[in-house]
PDB file of N, CA and C in Angstrom:
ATOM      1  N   UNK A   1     -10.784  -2.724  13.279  1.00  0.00           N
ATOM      2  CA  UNK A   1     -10.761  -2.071  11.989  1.00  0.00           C
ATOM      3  C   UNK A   1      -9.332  -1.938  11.501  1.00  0.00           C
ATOM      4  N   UNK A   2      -9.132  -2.073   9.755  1.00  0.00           N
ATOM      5  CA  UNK A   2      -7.607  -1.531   9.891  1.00  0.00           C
ATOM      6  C   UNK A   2      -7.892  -0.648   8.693  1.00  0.00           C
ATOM      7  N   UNK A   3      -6.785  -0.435   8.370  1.00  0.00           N
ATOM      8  CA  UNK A   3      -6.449   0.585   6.757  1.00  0.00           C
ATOM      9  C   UNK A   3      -6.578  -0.145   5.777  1.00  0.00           C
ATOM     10  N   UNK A   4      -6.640   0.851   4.682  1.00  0.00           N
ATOM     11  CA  UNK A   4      -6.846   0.146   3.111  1.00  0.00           C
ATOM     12  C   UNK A   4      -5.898   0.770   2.642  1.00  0.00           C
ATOM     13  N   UNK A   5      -4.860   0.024   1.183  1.00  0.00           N
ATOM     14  CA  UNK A   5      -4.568   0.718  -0.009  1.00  0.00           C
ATOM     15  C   UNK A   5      -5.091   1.104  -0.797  1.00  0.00           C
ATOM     16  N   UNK A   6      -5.534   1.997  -1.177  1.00  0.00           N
ATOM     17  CA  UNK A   6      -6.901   2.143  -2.630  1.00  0.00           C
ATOM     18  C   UNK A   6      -6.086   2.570  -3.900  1.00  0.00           C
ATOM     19  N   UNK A   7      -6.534   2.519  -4.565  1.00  0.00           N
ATOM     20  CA  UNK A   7      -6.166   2.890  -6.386  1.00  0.00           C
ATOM     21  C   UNK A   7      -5.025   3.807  -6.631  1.00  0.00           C
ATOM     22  N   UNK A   8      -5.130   4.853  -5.966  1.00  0.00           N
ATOM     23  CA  UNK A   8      -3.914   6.188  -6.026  1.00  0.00           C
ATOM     24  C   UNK A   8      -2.098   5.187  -5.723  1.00  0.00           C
ATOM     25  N   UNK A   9      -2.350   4.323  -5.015  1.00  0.00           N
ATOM     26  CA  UNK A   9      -1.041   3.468  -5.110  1.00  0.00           C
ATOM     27  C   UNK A   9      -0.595   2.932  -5.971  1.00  0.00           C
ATOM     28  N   UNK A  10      -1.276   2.473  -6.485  1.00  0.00           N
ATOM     29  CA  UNK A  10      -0.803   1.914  -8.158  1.00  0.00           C
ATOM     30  C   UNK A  10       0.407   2.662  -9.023  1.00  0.00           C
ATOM     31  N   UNK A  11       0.700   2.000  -9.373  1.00  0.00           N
ATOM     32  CA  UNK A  11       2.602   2.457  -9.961  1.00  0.00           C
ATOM     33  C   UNK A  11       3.207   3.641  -8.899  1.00  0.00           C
ATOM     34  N   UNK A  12       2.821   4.056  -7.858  1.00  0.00           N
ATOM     35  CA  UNK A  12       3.412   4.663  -7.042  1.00  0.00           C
ATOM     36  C   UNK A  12       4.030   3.923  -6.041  1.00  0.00           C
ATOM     37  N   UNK A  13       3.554   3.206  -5.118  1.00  0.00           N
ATOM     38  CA  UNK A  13       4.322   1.921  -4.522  1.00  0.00           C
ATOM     39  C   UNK A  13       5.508   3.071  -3.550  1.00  0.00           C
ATOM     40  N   UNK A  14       5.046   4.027  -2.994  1.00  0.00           N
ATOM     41  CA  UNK A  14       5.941   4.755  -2.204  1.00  0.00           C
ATOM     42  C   UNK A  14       5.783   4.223  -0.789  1.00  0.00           C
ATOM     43  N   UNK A  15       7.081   3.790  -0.163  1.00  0.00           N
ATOM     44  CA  UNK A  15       7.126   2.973   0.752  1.00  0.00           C
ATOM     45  C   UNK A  15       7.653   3.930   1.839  1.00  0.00           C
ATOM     46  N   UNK A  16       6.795   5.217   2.137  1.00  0.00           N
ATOM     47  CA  UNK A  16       7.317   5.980   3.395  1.00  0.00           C
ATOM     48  C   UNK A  16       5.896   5.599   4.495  1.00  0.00           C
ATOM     49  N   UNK A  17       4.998   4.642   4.042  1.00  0.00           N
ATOM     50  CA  UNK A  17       4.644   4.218   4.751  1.00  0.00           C
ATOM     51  C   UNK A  17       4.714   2.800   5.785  1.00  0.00           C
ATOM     52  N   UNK A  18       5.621   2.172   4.644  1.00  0.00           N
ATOM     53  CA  UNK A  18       6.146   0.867   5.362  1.00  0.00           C
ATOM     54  C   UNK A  18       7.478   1.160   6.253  1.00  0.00           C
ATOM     55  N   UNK A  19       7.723   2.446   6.155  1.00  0.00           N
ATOM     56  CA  UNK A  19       8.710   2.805   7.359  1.00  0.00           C
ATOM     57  C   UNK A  19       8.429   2.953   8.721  1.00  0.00           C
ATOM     58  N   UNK A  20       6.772   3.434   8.602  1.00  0.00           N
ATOM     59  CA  UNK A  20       6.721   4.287   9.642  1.00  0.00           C
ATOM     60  C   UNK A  20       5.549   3.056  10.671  1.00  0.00           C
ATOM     61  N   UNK A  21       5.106   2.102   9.823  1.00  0.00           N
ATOM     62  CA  UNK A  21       4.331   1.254  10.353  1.00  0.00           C
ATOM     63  C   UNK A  21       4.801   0.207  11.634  1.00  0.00           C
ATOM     64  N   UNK A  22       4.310   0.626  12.356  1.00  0.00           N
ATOM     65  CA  UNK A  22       5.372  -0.060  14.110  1.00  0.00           C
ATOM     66  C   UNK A  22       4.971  -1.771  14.237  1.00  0.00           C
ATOM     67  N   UNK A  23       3.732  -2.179  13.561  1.00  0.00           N
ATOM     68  CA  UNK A  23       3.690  -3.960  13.398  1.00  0.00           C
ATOM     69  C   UNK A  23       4.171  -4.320  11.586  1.00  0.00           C
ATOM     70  N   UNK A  24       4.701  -3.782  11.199  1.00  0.00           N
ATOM     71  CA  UNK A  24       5.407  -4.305   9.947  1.00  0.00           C
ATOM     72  C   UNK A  24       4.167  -4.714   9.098  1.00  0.00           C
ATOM     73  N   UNK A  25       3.019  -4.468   8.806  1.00  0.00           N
ATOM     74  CA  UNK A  25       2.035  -5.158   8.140  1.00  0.00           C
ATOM     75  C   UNK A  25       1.473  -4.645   6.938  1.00  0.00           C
ATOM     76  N   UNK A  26       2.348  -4.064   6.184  1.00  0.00           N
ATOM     77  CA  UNK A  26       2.157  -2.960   5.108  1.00  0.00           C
ATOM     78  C   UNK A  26       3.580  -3.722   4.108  1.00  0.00           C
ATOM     79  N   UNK A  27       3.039  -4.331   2.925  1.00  0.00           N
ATOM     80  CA  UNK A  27       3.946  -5.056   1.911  1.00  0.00           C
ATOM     81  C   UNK A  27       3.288  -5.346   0.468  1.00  0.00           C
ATOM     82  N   UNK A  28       4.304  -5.653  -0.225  1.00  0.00           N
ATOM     83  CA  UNK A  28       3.643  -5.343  -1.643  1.00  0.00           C
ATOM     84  C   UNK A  28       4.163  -6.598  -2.564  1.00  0.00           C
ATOM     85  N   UNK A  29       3.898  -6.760  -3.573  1.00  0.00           N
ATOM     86  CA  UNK A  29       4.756  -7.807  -4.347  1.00  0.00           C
ATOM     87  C   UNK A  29       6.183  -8.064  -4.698  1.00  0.00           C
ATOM     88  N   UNK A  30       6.596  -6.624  -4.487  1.00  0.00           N
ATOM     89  CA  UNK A  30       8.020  -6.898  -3.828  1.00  0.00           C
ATOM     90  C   UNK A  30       9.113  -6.599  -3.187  1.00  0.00           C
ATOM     91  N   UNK A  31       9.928  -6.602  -2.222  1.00  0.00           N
ATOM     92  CA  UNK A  31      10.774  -5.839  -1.514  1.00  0.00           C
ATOM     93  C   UNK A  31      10.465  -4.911  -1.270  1.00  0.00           C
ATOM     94  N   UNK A  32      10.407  -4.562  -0.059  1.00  0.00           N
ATOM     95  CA  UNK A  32      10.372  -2.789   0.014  1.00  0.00           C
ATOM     96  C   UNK A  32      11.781  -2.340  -0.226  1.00  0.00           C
ATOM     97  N   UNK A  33      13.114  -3.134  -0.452  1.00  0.00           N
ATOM     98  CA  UNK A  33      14.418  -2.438  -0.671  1.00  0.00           C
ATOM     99  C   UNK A  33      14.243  -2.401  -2.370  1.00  0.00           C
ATOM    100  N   UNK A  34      13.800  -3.413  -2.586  1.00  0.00           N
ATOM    101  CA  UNK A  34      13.434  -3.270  -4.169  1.00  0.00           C
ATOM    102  C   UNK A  34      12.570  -1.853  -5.042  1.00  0.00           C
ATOM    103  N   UNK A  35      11.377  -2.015  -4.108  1.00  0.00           N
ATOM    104  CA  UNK A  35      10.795  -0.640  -4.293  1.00  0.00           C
ATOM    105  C   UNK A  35      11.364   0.756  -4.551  1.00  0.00           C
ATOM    106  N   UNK A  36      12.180   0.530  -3.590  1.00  0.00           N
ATOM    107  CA  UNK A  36      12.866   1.871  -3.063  1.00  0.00           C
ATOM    108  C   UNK A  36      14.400   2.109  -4.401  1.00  0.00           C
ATOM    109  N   UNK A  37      14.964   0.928  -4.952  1.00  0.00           N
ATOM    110  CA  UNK A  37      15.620   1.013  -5.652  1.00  0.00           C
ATOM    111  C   UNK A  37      15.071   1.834  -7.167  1.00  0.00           C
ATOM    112  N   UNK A  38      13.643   0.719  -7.258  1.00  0.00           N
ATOM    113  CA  UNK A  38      12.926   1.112  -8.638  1.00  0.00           C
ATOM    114  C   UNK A  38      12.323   2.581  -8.702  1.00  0.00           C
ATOM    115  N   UNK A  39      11.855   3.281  -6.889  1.00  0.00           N
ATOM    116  CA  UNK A  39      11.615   5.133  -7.400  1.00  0.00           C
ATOM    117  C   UNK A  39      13.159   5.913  -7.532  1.00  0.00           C
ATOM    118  N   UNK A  40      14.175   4.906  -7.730  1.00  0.00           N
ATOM    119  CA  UNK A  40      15.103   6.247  -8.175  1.00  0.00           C
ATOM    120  C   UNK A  40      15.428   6.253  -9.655  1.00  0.00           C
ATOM    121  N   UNK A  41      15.120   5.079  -9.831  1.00  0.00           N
ATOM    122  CA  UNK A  41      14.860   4.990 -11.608  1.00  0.00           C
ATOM    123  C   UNK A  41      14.229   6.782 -12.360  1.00  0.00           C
ATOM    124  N   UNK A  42      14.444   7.258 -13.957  1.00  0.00           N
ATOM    125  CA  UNK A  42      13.250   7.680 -13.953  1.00  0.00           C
ATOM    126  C   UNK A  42      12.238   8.011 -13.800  1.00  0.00           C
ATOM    127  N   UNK A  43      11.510   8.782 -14.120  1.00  0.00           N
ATOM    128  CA  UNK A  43      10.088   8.479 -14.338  1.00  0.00           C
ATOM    129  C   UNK A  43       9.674   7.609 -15.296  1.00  0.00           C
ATOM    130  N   UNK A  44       9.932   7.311 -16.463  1.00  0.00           N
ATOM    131  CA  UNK A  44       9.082   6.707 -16.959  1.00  0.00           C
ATOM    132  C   UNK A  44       9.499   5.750 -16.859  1.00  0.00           C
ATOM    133  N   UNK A  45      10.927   5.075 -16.390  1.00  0.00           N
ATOM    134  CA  UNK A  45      11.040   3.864 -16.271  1.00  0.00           C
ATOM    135  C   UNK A  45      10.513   2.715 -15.465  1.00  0.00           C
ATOM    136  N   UNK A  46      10.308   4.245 -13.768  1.00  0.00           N
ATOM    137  CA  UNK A  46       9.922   3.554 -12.621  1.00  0.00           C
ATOM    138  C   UNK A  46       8.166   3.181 -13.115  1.00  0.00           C
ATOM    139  N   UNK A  47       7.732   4.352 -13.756  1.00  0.00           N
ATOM    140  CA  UNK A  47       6.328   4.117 -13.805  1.00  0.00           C
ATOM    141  C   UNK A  47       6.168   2.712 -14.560  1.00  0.00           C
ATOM    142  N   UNK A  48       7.013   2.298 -15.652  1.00  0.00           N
ATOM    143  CA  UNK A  48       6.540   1.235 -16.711  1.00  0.00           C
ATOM    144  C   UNK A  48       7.173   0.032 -15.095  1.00  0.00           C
ATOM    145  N   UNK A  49       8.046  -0.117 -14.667  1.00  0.00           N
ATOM    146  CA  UNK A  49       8.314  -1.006 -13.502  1.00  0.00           C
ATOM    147  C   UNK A  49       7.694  -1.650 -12.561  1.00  0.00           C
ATOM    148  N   UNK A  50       6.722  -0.169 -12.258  1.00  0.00           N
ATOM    149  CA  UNK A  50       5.792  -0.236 -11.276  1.00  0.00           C
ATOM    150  C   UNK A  50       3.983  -0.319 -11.627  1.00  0.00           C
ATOM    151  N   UNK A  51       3.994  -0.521 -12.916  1.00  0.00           N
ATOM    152  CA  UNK A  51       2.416  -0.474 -13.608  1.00  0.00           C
ATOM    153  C   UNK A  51       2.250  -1.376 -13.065  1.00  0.00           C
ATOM    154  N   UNK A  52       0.596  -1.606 -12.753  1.00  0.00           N
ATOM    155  CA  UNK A  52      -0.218  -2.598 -11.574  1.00  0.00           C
ATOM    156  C   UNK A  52      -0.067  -2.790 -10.174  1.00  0.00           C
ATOM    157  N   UNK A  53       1.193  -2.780 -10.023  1.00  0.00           N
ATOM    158  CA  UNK A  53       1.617  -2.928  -8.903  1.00  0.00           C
ATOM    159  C   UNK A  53       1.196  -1.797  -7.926  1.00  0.00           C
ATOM    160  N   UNK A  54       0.595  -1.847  -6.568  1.00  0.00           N
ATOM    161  CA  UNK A  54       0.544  -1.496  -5.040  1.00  0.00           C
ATOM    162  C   UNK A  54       1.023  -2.017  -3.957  1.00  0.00           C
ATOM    163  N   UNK A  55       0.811  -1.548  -2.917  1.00  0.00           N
ATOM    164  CA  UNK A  55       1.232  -1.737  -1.730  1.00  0.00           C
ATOM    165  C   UNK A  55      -0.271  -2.181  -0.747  1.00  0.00           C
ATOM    166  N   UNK A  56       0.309  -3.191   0.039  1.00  0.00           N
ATOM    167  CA  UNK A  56      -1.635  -3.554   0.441  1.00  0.00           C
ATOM    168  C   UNK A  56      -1.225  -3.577   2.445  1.00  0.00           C
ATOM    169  N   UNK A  57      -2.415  -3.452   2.884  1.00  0.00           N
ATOM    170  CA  UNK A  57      -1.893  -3.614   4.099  1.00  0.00           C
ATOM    171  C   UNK A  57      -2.755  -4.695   4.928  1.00  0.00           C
ATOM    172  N   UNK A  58      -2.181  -5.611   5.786  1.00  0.00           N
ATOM    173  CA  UNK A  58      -2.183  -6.675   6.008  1.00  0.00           C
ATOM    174  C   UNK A  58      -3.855  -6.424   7.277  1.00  0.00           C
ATOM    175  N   UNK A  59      -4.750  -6.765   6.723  1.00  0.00           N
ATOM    176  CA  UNK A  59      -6.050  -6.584   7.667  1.00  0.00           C
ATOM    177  C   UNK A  59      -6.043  -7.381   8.954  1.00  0.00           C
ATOM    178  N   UNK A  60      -5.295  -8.299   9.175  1.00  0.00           N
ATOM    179  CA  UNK A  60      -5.047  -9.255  10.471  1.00  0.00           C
ATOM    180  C   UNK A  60      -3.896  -8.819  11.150  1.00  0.00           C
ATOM    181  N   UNK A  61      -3.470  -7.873  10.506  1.00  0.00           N
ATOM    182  CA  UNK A  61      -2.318  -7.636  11.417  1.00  0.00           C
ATOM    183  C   UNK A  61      -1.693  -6.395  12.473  1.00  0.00           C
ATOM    184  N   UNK A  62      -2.895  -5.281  11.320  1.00  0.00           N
ATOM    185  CA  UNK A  62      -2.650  -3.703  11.385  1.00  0.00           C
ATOM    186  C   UNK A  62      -3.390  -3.649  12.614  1.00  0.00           C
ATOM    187  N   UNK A  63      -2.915  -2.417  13.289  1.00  0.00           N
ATOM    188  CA  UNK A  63      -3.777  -2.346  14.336  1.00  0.00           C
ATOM    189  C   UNK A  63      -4.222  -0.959  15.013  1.00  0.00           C
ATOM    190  N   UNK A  64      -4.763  -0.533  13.406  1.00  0.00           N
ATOM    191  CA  UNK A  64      -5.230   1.124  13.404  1.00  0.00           C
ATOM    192  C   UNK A  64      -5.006   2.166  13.985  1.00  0.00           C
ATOM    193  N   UNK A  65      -3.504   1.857  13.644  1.00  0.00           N
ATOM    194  CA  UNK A  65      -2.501   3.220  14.836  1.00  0.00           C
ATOM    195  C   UNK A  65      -2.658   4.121  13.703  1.00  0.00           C
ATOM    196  N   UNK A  66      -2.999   4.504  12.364  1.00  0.00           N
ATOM    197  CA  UNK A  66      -3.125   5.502  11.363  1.00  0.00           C
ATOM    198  C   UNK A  66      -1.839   6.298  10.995  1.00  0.00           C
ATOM    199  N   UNK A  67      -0.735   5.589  11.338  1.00  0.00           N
ATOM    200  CA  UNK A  67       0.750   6.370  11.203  1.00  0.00           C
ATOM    201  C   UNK A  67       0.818   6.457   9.827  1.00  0.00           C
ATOM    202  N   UNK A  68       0.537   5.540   8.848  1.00  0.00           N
ATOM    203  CA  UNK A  68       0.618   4.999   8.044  1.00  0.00           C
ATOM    204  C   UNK A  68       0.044   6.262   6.558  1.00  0.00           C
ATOM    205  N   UNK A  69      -1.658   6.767   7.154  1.00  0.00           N
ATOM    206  CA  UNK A  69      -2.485   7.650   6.126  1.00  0.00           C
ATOM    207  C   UNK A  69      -1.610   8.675   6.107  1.00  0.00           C
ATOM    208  N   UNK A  70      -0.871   9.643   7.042  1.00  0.00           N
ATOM    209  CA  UNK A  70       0.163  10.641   6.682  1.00  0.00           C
ATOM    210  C   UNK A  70       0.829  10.398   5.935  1.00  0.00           C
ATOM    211  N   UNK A  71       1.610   9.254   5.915  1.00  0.00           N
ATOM    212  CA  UNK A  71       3.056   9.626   5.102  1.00  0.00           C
ATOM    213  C   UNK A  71       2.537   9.337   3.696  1.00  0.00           C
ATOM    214  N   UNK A  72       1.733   9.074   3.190  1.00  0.00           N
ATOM    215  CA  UNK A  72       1.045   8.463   1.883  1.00  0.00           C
ATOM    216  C   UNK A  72       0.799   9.764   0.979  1.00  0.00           C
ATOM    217  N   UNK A  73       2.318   9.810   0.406  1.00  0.00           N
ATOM    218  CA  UNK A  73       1.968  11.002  -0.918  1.00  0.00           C
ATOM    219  C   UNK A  73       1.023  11.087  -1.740  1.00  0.00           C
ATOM    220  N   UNK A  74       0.312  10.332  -2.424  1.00  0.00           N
ATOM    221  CA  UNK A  74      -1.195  10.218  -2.952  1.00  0.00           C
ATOM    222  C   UNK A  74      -2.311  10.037  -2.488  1.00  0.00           C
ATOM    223  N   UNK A  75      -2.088   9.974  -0.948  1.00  0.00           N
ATOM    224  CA  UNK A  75      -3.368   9.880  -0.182  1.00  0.00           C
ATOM    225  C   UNK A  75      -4.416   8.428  -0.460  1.00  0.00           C
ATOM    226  N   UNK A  76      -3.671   7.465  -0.432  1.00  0.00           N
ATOM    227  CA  UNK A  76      -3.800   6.147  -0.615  1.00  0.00           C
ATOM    228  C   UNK A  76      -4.579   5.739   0.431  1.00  0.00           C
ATOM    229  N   UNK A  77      -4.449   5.543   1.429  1.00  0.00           N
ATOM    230  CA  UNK A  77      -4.353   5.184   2.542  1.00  0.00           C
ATOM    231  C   UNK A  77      -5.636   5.393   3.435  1.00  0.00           C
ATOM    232  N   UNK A  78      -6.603   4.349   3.926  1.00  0.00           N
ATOM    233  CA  UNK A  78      -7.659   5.087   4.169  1.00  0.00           C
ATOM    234  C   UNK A  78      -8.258   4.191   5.450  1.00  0.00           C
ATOM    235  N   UNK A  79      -8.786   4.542   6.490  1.00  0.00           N
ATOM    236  CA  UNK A  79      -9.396   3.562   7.573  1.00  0.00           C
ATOM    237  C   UNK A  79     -10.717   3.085   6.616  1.00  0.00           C
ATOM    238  N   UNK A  80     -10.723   1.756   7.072  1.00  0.00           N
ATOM    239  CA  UNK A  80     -11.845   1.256   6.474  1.00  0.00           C
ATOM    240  C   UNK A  80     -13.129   1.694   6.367  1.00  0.00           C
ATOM    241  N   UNK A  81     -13.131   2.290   7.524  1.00  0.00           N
ATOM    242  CA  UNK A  81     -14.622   2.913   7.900  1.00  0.00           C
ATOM    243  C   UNK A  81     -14.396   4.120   6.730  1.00  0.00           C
ATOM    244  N   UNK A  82     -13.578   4.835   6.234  1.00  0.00           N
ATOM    245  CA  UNK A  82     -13.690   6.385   5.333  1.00  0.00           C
ATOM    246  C   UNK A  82     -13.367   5.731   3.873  1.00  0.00           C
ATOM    247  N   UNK A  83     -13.379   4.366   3.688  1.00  0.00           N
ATOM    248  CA  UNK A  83     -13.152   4.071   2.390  1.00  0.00           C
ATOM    249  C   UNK A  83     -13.741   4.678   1.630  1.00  0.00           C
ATOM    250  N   UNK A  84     -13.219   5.369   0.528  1.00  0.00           N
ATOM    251  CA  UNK A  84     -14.658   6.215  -0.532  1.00  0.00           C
ATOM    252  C   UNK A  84     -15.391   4.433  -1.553  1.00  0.00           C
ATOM    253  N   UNK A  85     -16.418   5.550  -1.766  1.00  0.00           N
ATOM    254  CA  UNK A  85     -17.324   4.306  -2.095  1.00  0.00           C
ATOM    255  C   UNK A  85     -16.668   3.559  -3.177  1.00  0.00           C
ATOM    256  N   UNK A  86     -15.737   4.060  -4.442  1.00  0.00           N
ATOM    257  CA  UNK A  86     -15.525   4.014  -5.396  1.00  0.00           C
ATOM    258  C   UNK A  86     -14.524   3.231  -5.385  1.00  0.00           C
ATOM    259  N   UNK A  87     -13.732   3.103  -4.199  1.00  0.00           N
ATOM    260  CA  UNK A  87     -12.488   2.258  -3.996  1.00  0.00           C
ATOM    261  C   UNK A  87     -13.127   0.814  -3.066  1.00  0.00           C
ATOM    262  N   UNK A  88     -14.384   0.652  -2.425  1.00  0.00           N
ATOM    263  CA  UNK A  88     -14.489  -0.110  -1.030  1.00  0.00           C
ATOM    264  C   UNK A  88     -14.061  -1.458  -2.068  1.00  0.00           C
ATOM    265  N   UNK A  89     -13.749  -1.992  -3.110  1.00  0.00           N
ATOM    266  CA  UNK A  89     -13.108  -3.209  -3.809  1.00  0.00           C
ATOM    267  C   UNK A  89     -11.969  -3.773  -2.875  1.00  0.00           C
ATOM    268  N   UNK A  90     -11.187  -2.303  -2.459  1.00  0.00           N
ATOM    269  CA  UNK A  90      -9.925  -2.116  -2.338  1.00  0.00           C
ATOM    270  C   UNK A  90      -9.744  -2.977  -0.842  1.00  0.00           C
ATOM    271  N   UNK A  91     -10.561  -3.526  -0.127  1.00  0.00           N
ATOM    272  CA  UNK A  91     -10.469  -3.796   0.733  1.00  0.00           C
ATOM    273  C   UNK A  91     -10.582  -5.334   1.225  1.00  0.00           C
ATOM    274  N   UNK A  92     -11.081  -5.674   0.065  1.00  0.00           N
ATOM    275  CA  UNK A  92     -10.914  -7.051  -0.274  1.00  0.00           C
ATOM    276  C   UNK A  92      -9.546  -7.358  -1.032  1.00  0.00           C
ATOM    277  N   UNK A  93      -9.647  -6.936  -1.735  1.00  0.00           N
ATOM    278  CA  UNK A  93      -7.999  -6.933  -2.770  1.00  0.00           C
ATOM    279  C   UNK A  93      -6.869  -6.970  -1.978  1.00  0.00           C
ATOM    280  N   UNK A  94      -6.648  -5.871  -0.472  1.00  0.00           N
ATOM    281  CA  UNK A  94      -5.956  -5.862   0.410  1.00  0.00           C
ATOM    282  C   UNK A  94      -5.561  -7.370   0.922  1.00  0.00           C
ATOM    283  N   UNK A  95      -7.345  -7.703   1.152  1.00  0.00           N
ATOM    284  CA  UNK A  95      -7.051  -9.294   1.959  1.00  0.00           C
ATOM    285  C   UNK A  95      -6.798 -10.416   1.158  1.00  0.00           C
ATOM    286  N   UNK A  96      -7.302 -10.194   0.196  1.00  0.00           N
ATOM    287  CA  UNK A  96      -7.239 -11.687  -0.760  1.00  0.00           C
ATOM    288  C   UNK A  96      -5.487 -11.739  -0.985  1.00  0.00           C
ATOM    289  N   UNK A  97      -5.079 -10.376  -0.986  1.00  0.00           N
ATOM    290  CA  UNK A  97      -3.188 -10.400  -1.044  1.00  0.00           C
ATOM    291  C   UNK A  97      -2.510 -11.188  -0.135  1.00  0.00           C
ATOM    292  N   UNK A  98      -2.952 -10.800   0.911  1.00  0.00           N
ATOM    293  CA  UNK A  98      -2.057 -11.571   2.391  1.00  0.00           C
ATOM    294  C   UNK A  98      -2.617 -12.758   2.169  1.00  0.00           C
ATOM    295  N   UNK A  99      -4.105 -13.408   1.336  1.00  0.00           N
ATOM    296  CA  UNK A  99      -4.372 -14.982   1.775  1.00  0.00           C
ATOM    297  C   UNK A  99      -4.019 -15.594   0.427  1.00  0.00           C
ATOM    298  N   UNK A 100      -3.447 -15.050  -0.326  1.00  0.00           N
ATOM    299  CA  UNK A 100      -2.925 -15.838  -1.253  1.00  0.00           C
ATOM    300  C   UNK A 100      -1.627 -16.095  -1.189  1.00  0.00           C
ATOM    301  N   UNK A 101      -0.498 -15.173  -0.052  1.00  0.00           N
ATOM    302  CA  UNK A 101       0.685 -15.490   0.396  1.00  0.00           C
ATOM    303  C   UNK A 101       1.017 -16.389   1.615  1.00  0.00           C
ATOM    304  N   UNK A 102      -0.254 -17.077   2.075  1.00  0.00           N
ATOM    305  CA  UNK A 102      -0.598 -18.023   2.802  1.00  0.00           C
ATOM    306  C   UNK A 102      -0.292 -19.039   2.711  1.00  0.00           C
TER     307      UNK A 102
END
């Protein structure tokens, strides 16, 4: 089983979870140094920066150590098995990310 990003990530893209992740398998469309540059922006700048954009986590790679659901200021972050129903999209979207960087 691994984790999901679900919806609450979107223009948030807060990367205190790609810190804490011990197989590196948590990445987004771009840089996590990039990321980290664009939340010191504004607010509204970072938000218009960061519209669409999430953070996805790599389903072949994670290996459901859950370090990851803590540090997640919006509570993003979810084991597959507790996906709420409303997000379970989110779990495909996760994978189709890593197989389109394939």
């Amino acid at each position: 089983m691994a984790y999901v990003i679900a919806e609450p990530c979107i223009a948030t893209c807060d990367t205190a979870c790609v810190s804490v992740c011990p197989v590196e398998c948590i990445h987004g469309p771009l840089p996590a140094d990039e990321i980290a540059r664009i939340a010191e922006l504004p607010e509204g700048e970072r938000k218009t920066r960061l519209a669409r954009l999430q953070l996805y986590i790599d389903p072949e790679s994670c290996i459901s150590c859950g370090a990851c659901e803590g540090e997640c200021p919006v509570d993003a972050i979810f084991d597959e098995d507790e996906l709420p129903a409303e997000w379970q999209h989110y779990r495909e979207i996760n994978a189709r990310f890593f197989a389109q960087r394939a």
